[in-house]
Protein backbone atom coordinates (compact mmCIF):
# COMPACT_ATOMS: atom_id res chain seq x y z
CA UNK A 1 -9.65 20.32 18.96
CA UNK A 2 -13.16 21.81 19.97
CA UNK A 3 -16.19 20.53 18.25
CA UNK A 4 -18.34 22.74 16.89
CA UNK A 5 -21.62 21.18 18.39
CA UNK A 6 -20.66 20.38 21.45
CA UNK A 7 -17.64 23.12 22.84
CA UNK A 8 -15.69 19.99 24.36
CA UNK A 9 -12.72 18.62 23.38
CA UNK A 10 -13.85 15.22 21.13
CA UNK A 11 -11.53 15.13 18.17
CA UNK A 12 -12.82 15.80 14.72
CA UNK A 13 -9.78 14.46 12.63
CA UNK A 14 -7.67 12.30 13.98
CA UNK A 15 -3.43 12.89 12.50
CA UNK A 16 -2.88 10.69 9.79
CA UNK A 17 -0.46 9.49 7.51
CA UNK A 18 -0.16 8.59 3.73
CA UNK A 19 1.79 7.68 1.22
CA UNK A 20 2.87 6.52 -1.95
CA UNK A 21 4.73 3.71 -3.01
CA UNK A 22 6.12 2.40 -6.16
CA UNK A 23 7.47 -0.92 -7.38
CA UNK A 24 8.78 -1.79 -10.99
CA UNK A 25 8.09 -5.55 -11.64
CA UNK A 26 9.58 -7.58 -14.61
CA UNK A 27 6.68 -9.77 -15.73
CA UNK A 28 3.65 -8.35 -17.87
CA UNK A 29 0.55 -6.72 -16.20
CA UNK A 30 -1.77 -9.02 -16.86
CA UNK A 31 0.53 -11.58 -14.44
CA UNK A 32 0.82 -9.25 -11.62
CA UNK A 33 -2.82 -7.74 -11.82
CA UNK A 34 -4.07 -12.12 -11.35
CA UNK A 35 -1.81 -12.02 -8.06
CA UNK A 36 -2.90 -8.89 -6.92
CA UNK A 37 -6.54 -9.14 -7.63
CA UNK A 38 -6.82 -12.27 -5.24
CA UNK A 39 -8.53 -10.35 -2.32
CA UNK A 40 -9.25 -13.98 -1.24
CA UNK A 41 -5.20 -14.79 -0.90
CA UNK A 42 -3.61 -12.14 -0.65
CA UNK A 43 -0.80 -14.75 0.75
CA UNK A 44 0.11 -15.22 -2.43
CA UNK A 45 2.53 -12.84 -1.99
CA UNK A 46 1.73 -11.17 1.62
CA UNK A 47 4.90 -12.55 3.27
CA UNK A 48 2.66 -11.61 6.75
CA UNK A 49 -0.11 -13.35 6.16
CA UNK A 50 -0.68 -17.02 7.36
CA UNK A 51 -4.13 -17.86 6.63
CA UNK A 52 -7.22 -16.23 5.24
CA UNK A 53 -10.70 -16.94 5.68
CA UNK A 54 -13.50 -15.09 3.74
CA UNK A 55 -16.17 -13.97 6.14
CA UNK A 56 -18.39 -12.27 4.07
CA UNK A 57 -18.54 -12.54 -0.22
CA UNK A 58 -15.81 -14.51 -2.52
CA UNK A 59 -13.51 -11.86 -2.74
CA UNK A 60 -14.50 -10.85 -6.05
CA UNK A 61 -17.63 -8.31 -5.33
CA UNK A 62 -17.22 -5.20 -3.65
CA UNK A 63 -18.15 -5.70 0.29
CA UNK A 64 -16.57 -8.94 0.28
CA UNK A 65 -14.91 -9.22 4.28
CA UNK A 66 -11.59 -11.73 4.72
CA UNK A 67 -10.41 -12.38 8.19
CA UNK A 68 -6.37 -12.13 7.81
CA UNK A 69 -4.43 -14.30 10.06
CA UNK A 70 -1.18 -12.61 10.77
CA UNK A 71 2.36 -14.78 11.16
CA UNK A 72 3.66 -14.66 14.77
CA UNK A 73 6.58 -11.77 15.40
CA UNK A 74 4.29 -9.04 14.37
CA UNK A 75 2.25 -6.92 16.76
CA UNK A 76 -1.22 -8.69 15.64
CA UNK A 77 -2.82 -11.68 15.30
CA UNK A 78 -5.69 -10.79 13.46
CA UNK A 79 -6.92 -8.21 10.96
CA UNK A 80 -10.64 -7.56 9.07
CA UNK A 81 -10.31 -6.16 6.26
CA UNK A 82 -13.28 -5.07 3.50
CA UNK A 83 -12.79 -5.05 -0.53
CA UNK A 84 -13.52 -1.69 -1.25
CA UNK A 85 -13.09 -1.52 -4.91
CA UNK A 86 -11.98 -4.44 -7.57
CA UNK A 87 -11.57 -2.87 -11.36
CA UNK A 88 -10.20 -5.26 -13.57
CA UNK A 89 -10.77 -3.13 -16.33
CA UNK A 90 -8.59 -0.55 -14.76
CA UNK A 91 -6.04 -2.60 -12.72
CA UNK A 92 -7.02 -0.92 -9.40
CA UNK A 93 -8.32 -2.38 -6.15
CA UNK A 94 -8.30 -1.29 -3.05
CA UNK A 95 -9.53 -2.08 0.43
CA UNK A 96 -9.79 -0.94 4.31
CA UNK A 97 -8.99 -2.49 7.60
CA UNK A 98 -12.41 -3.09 9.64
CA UNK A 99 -11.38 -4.88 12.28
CA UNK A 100 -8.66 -6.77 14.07
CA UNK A 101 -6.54 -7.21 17.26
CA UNK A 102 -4.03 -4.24 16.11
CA UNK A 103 -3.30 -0.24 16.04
CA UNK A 104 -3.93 0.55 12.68
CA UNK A 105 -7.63 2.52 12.74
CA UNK A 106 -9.24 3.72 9.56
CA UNK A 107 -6.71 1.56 7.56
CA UNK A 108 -7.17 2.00 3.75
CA UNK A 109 -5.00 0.82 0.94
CA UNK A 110 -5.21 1.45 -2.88
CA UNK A 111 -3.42 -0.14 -5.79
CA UNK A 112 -3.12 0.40 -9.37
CA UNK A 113 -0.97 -2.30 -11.55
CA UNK A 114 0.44 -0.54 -14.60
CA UNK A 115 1.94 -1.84 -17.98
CA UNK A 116 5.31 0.46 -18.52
CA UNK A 117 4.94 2.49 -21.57
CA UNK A 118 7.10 0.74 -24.20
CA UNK A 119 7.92 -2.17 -22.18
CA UNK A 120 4.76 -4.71 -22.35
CA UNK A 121 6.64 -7.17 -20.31
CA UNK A 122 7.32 -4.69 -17.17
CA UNK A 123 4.56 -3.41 -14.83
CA UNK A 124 4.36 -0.96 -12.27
CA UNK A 125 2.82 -1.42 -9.24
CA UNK A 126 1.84 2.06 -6.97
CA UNK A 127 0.49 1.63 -3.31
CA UNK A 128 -1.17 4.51 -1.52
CA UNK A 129 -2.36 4.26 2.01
CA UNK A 130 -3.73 6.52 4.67
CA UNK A 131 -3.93 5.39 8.81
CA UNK A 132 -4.75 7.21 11.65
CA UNK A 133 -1.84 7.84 13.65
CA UNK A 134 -2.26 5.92 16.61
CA UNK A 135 -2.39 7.79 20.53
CA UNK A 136 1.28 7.27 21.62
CA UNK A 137 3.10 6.84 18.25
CA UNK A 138 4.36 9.70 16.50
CA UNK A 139 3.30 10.49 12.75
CA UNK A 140 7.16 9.26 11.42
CA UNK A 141 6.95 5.88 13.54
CA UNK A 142 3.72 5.33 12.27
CA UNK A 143 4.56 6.28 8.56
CA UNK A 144 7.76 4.03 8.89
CA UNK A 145 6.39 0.48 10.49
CA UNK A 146 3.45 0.76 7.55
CA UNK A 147 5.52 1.70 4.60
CA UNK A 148 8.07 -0.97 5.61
CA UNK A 149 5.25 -3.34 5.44
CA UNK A 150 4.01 -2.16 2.09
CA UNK A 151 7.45 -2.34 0.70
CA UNK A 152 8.13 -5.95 1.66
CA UNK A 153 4.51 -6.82 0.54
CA UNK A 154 5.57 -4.73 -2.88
CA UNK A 155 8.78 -6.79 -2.78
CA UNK A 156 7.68 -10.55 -2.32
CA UNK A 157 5.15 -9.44 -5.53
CA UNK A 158 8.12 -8.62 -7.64
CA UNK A 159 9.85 -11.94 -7.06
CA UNK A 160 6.78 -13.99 -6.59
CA UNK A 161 5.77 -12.51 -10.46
CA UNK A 162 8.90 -12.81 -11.76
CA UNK A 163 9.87 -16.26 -10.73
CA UNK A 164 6.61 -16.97 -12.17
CA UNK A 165 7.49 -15.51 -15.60
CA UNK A 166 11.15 -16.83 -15.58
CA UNK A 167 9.13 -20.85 -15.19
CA UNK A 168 9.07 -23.07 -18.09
């Protein structure tokens, strides 16, 4: 694609994928949303993640910066990632990769923790995201190694908050 200002061939918009993703947990909202909200561990429930450090803020004000330590077997080591928005009002956070040793540019990631209408004790979690694809992958192999991570992440929360709720 041409820019505008310059004739030459520097790409404006880079292909990217998104998604949604949706995961029905049985343990009330106010459980799930004190896992989730943890910018500062998200290896509470992150099966991926080995260690985090907080580089910048405590986790709990926007701007806050965690360096992510990523278990061995994946393609990364590392990953920076910024706490774009924390509502606890609202249930919703959300956050963007900044950094980090791997292929996922412009990286962002937004969830909102519901309470099921008429069931108190059930929430629903949704996940959106939106990467660049990277040069080299195609838009499907991109869509599919992310969404399989989201879904396992969306997975360990479900059992993590439900083994919680089923303890005496």
């Amino acid at each position: 694609m041409q820019s505008p200002l310059h004739g030459d061939n520097i790409p404006i918009s880079p292909v990217k994928c998104s998604s949604v993703l949706v995961q029905h947990i049985n343990a009330p909202v106010s459980l799930v949303w004190s896992i989730v909200r943890r910018f500062d561990k998200p290896q509470l429930y992150k099966r991926f993640v080995r260690t985090t450090t907080m580089v910048n803020g405590d986790g709990n004000d926007i701007g806050s910066v965690r360096k992510v330590q990523i278990v061995s077997g994946l393609p990364a080591e590392v990953s920076i990632e910024r706490l774009n928005l924390l509502e606890d009002n609202l249930h919703v956070t959300s956050f963007s990769i900044i950094g980090g040793d791997h292929r996922l540019a412009n990286y962002r990631s937004t969830m909102l923790v519901l309470e099921k209408v008429d069931e108190t004790e059930k929430t629903t979690v949704m996940e959106s995201y939106t990467v660049d694809v990277p040069d080299g992958s195609s838009k499907e192999d991109t869509s599919y190694f992310v969404e399989k991570i989201i879904r396992w992440n969306l997975e360990s929360l479900a059992m993590v908050a439900e083994r919680m709720t089923s303890a005496p």
